[in-house]
Protein backbone atom coordinates (compact mmCIF):
# COMPACT_ATOMS: atom_id res chain seq x y z
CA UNK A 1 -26.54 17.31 -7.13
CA UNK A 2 -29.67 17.81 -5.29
CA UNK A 3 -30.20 20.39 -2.41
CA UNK A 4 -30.73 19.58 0.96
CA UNK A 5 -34.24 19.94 0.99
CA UNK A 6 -34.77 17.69 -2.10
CA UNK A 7 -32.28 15.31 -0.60
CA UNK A 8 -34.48 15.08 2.53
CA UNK A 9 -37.66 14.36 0.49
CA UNK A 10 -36.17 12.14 -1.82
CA UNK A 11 -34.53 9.77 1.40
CA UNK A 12 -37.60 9.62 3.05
CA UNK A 13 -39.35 8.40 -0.32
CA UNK A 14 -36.97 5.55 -0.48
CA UNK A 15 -37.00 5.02 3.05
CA UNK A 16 -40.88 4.27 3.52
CA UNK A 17 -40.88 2.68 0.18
CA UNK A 18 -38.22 0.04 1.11
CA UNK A 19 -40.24 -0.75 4.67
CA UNK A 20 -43.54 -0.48 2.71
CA UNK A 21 -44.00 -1.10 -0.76
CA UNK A 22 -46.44 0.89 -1.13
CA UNK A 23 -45.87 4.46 -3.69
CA UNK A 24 -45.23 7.11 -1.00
CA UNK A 25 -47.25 10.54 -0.70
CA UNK A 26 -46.51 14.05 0.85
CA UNK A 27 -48.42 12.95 3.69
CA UNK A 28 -45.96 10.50 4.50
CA UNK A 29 -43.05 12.33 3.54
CA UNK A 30 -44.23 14.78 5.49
CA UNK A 31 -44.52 12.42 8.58
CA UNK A 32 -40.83 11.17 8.00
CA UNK A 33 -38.89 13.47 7.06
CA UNK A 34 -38.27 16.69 9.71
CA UNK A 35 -38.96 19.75 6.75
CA UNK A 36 -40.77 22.87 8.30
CA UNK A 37 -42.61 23.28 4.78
CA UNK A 38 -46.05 22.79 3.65
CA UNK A 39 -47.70 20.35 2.23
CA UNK A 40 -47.52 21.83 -0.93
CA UNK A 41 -44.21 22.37 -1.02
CA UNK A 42 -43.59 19.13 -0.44
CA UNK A 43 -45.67 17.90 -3.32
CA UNK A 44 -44.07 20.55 -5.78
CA UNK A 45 -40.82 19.22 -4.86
CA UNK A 46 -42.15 15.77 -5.67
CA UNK A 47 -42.47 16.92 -8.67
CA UNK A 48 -39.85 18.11 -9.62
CA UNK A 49 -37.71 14.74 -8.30
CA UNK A 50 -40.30 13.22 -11.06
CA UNK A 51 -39.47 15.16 -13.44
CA UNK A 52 -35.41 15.04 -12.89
CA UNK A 53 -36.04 11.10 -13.36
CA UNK A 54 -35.41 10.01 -9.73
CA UNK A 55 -39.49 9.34 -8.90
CA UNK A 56 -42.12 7.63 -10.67
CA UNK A 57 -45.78 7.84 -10.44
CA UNK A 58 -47.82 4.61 -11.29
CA UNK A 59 -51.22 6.34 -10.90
CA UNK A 60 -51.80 10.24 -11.71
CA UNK A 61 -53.65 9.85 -7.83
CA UNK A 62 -50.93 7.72 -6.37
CA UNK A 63 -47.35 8.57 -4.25
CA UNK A 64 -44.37 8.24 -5.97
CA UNK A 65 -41.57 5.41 -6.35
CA UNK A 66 -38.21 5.46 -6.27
CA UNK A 67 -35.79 4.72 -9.80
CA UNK A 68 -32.91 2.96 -9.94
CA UNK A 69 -30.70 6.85 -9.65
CA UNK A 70 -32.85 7.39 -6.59
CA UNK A 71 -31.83 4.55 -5.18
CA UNK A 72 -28.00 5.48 -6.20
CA UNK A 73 -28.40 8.59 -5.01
CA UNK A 74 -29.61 7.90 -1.11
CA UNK A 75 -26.60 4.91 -1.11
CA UNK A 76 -24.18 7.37 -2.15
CA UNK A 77 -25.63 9.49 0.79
CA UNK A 78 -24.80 6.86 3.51
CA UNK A 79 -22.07 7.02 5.48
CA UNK A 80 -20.74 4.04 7.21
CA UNK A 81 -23.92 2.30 8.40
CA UNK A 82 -23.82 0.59 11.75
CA UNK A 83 -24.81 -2.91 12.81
CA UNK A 84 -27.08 -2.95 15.66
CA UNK A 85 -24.84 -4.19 18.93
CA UNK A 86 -26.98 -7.57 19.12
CA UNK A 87 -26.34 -8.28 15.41
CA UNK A 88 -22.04 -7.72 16.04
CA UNK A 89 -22.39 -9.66 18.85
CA UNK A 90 -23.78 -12.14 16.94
CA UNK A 91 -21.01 -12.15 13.87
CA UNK A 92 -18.65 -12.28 16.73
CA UNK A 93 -19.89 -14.73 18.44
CA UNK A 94 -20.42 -16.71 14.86
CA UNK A 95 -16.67 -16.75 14.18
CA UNK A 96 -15.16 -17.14 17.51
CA UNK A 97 -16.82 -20.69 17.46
CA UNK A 98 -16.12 -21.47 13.67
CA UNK A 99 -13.92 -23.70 14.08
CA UNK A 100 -14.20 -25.56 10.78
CA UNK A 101 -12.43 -26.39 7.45
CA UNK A 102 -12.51 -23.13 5.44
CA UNK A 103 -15.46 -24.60 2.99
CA UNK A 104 -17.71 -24.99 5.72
CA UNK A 105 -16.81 -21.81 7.27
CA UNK A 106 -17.78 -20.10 3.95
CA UNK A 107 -21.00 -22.24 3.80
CA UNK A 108 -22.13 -21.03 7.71
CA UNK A 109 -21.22 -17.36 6.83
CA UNK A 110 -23.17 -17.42 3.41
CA UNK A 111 -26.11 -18.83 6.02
CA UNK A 112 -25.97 -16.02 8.62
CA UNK A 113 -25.95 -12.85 6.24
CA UNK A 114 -28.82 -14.56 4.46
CA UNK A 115 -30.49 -14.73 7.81
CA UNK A 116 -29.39 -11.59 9.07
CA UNK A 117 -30.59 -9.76 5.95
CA UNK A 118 -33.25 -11.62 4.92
CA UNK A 119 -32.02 -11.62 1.53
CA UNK A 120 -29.79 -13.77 -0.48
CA UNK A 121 -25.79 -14.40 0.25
CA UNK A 122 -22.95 -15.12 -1.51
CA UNK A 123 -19.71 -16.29 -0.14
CA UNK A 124 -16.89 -16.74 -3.17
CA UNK A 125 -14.17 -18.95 -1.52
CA UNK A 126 -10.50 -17.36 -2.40
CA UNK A 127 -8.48 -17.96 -5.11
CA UNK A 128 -6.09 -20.27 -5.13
CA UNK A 129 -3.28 -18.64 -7.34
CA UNK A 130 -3.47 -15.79 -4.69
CA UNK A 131 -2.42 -17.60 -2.07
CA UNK A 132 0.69 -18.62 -0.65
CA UNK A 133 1.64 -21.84 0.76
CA UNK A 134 2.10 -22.12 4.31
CA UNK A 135 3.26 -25.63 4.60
CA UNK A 136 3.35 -28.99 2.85
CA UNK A 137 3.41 -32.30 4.23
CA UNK A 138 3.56 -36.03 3.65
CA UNK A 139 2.46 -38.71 5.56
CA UNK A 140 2.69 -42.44 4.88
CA UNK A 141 -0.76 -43.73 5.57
CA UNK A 142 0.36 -47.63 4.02
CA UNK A 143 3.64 -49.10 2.35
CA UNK A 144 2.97 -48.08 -1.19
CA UNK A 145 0.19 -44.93 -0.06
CA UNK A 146 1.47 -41.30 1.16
CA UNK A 147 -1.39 -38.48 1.86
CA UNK A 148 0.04 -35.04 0.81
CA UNK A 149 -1.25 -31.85 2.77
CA UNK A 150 -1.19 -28.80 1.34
CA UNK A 151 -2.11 -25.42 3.94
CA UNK A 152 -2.55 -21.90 2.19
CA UNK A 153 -2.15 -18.65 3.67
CA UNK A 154 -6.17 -18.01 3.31
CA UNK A 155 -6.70 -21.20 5.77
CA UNK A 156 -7.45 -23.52 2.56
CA UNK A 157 -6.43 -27.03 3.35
CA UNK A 158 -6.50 -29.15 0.33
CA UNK A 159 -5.71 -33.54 0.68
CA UNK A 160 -4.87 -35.66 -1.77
CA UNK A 161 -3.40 -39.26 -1.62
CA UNK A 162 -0.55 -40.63 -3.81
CA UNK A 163 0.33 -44.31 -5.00
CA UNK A 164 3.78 -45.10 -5.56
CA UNK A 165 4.89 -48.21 -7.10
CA UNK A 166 7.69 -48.61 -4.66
CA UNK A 167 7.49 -48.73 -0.37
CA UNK A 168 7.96 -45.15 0.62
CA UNK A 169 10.58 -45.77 3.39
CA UNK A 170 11.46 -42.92 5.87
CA UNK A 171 14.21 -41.53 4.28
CA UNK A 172 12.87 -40.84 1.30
CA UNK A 173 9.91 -39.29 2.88
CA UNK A 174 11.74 -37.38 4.97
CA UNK A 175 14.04 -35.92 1.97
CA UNK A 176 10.65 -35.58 -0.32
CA UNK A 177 8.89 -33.35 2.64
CA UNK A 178 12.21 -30.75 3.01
CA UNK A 179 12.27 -30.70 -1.25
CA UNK A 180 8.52 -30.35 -1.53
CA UNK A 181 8.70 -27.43 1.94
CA UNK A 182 11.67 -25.44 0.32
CA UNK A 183 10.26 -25.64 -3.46
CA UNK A 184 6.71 -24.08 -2.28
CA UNK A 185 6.38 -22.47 1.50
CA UNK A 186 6.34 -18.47 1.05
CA UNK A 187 5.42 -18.81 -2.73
CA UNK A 188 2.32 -18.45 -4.22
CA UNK A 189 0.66 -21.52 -5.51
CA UNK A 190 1.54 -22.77 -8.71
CA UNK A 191 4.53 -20.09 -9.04
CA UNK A 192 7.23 -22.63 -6.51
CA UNK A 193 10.63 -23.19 -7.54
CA UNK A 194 11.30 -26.46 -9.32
CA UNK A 195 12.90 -28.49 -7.02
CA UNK A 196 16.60 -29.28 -7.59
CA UNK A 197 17.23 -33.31 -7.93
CA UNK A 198 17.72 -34.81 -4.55
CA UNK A 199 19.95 -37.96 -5.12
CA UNK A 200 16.99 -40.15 -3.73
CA UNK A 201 15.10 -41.41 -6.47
CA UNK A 202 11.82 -42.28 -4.79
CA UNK A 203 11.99 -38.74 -3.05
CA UNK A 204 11.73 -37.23 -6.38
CA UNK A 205 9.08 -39.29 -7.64
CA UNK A 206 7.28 -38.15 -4.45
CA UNK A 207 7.86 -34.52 -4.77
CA UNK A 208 6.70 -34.41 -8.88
CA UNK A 209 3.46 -36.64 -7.92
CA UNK A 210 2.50 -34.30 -4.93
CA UNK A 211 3.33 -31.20 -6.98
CA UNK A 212 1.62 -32.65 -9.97
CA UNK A 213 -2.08 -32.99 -8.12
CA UNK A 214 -1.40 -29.80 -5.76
CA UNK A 215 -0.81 -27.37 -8.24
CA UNK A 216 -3.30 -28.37 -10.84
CA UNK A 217 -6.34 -27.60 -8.87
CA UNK A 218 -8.92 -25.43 -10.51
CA UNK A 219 -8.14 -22.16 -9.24
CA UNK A 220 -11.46 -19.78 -9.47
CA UNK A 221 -12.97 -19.46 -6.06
CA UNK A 222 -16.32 -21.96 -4.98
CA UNK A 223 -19.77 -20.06 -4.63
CA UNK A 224 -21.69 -20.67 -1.44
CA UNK A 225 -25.32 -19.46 -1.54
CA UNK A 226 -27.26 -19.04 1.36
CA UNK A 227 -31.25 -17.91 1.21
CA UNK A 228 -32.14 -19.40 -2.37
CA UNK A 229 -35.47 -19.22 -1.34
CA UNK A 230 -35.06 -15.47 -0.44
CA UNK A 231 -35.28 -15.04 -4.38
CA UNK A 232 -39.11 -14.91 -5.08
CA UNK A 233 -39.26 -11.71 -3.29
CA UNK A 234 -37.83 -10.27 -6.93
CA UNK A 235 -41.42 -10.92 -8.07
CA UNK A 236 -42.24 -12.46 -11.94
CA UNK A 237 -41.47 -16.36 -11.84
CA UNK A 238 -39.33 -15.58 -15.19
CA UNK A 239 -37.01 -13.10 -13.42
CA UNK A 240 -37.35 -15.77 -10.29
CA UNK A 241 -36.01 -18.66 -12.88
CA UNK A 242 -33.50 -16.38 -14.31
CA UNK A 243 -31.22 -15.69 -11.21
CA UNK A 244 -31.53 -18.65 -10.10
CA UNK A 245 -29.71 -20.02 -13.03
CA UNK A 246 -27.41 -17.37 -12.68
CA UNK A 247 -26.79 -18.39 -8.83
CA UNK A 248 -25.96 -22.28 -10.31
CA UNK A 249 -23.58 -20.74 -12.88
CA UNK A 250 -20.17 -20.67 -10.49
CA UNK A 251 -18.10 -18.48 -13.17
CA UNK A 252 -20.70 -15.82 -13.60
CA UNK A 253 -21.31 -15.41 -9.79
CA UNK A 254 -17.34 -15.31 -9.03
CA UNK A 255 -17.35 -12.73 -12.31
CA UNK A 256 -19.87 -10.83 -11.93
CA UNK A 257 -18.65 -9.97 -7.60
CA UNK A 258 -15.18 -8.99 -9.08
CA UNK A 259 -16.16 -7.00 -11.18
CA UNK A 260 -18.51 -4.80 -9.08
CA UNK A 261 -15.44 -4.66 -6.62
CA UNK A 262 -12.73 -4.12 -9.51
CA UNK A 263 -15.00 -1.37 -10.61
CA UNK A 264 -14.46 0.29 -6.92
CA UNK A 265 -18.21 -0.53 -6.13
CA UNK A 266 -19.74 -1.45 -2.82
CA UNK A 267 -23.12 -1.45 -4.35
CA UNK A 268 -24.19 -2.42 -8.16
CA UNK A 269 -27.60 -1.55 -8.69
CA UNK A 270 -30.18 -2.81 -11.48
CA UNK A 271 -28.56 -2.16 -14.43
CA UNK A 272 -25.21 -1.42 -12.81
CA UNK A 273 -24.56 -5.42 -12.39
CA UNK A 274 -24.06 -5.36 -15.97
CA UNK A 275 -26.35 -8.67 -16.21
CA UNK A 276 -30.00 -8.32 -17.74
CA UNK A 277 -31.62 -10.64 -15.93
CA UNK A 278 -30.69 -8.83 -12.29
CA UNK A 279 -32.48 -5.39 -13.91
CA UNK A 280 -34.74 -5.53 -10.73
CA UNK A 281 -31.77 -6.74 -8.66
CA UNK A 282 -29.13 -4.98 -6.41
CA UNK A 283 -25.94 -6.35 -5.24
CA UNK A 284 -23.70 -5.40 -2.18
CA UNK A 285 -20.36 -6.30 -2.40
CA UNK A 286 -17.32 -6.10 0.05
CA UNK A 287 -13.94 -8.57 -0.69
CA UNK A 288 -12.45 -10.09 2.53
CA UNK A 289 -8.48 -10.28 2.87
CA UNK A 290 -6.51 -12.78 4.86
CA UNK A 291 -3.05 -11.96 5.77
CA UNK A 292 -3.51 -8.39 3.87
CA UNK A 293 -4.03 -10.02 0.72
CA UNK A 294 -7.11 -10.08 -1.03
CA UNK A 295 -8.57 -13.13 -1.30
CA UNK A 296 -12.46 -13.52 -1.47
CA UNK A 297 -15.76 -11.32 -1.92
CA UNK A 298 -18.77 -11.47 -0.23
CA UNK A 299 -22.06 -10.38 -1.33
CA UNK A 300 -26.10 -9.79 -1.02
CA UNK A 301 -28.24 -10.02 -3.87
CA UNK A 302 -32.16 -8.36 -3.57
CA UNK A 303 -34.31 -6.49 -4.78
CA UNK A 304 -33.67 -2.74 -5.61
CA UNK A 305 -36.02 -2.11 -2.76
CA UNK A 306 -33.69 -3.55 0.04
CA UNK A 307 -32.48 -2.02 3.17
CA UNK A 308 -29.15 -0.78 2.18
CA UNK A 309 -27.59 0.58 5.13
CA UNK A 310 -28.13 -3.07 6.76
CA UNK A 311 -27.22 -4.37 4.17
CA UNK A 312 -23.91 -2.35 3.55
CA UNK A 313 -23.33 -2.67 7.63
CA UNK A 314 -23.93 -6.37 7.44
CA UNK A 315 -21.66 -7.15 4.48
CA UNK A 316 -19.00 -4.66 6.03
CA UNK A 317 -18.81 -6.30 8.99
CA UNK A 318 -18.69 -10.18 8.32
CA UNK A 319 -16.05 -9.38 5.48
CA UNK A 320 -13.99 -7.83 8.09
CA UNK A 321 -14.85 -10.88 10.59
CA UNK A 322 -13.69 -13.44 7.85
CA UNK A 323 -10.85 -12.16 6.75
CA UNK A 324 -9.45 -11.77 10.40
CA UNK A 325 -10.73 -14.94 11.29
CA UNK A 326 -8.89 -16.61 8.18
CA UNK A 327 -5.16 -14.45 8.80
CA UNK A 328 -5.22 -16.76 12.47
CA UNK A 329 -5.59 -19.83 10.82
């Protein structure tokens, strides 16, 4: 635990580092941070952050720069950072007009916290098996052609069409569609009750074919990335390379999100993520619920040197936005 004093310092190193790059100095500490001290003081106390491994000095002459447990230390010092009233407006404003299937909602929002942030977003769509079924429906778009349409709790819409060998007349659609609704509405997906034989043989056939392709869809969540070219800021073109392959890799984005949140963290940083080629890297997580449930995360990825509290604020806030947007449907 450091004291107030060295807390003070140490904030407004990471502070002026994040908005300029540049190693910071006791002059400039000095000018940020409100410490009746000297100069000196300032500098010994410097030190002594050096030495406890939260500063580094590239130059004997130069300021110091923040480490990976400075950075952990001034996150763990924020509490509940606040979107500027413009930028809530802005989310609000964003999802009172999305109104869009639920992969193109995902692909907007992974868009605007790129763009609010400056860094880059990603949106993992929910998970299938977590979801329950709200309704199921089919409709006879020809003789021998029936479209099935399947409506999760998360807002997930899913359409698939199904050939039958025979002319699906009305009442075996009809006794298909209240097999197929009492087998799967209020259950989770893949987990229905097997529906009971009906008497109608076509209606059965229709209720195993539209169970068959509704229930065997993969069930980890899509990645949406917004602000690829965000990336570079990282700096060496191999590191650049590297997380951009990990971006394109679907199962170690949706992995790697879960298990920053499993681990009860909002922010993984460097070595935190667990992945070596995000060393320089920091993620900020939040997952987004529909209906209470959890069903998504959402996330930044940047350099260590990124504005957490905007970041934190940002991520809080759209999770919060998109989950309530999803729960109305």
């Amino acid at each position: 635990m450091l004291d107030d004093r060295k807390m003070a310092i140490l904030r407004a190193v990471v502070e002026t580092y994040i908005e300029t790059a540049e190693p910071v100095g006791s002059t400039a500490v000095s000018a940020v941070a409100d410490l009746e001290v000297s100069s000196a003081t300032i500098r010994n106390e410097l030190s002594l952050l050096d030495q406890q491994g939260y500063l580094t000095q590239p130059h004997t002459s130069a300021g110091r720069v923040p480490t990976d447990k400075a950075y952990r230390a001034f996150v763990d010092s924020i509490d509940a950072p606040n979107l500027e009233r413009n930028e809530s407006q802005r989310v609000a404003d964003f999802f009172d007009h999305a109104h869009v299937e639920i992969e193109e909602m995902l692909r907007r929002t992974s868009k605007l916290l790129s763009e609010m942030t400056g860094v880059t977003s990603v949106v993992v769509a929910p998970d299938r098996d977590q979801a329950t079924v709200k309704s199921v429906q089919l409709v006879q778009l020809a003789p021998t052609l029936v479209l099935a349409v399947l409506v999760l709790s998360d807002g997930t819409v899913e359409k698939c069409t199904i050939e039958s060998i025979e002319e699906a007349d009305e009442v075996a659609l009809a006794v298909a569609n209240g097999h197929l609704s009492a087998a799967m509405v209020g259950r989770c997906i893949g987990k229905e009750a097997t529906p009971q034989p009906s008497g109608n043989a076509l209606a059965d056939r229709l209720v195993e074919s539209a169970r068959a392709v509704l229930t065997t869809q993969e069930t980890a969540g899509d990645v949406f990335v917004g602000g690829r070219s965000s990336v570079p800021t990282l700096g060496a073109t191999e590191t650049i390379s590297e997380v951009l392959s990990i971006l394109e890799t679907q199962l170690v984005v949706v992995s790697l999100l879960r298990d920053v949140v499993e681990r009860g963290m909002s922010v993984a940083i460097g070595e935190e993520t667990g992945v070596d080629p995000l060393a320089d890297c920091s993620l900020v997580v939040a997952p987004y619920s529909a209906e209470n449930n959890q069903t998504g995360t959402i996330g930044l990825l940047g350099p260590t040197r990124m504005n957490y509290p905007h970041a934190m604020a940002a991520v809080a806030v759209v999770s919060k936005s998109l989950g309530k947007r999803l729960s109305e449907g």
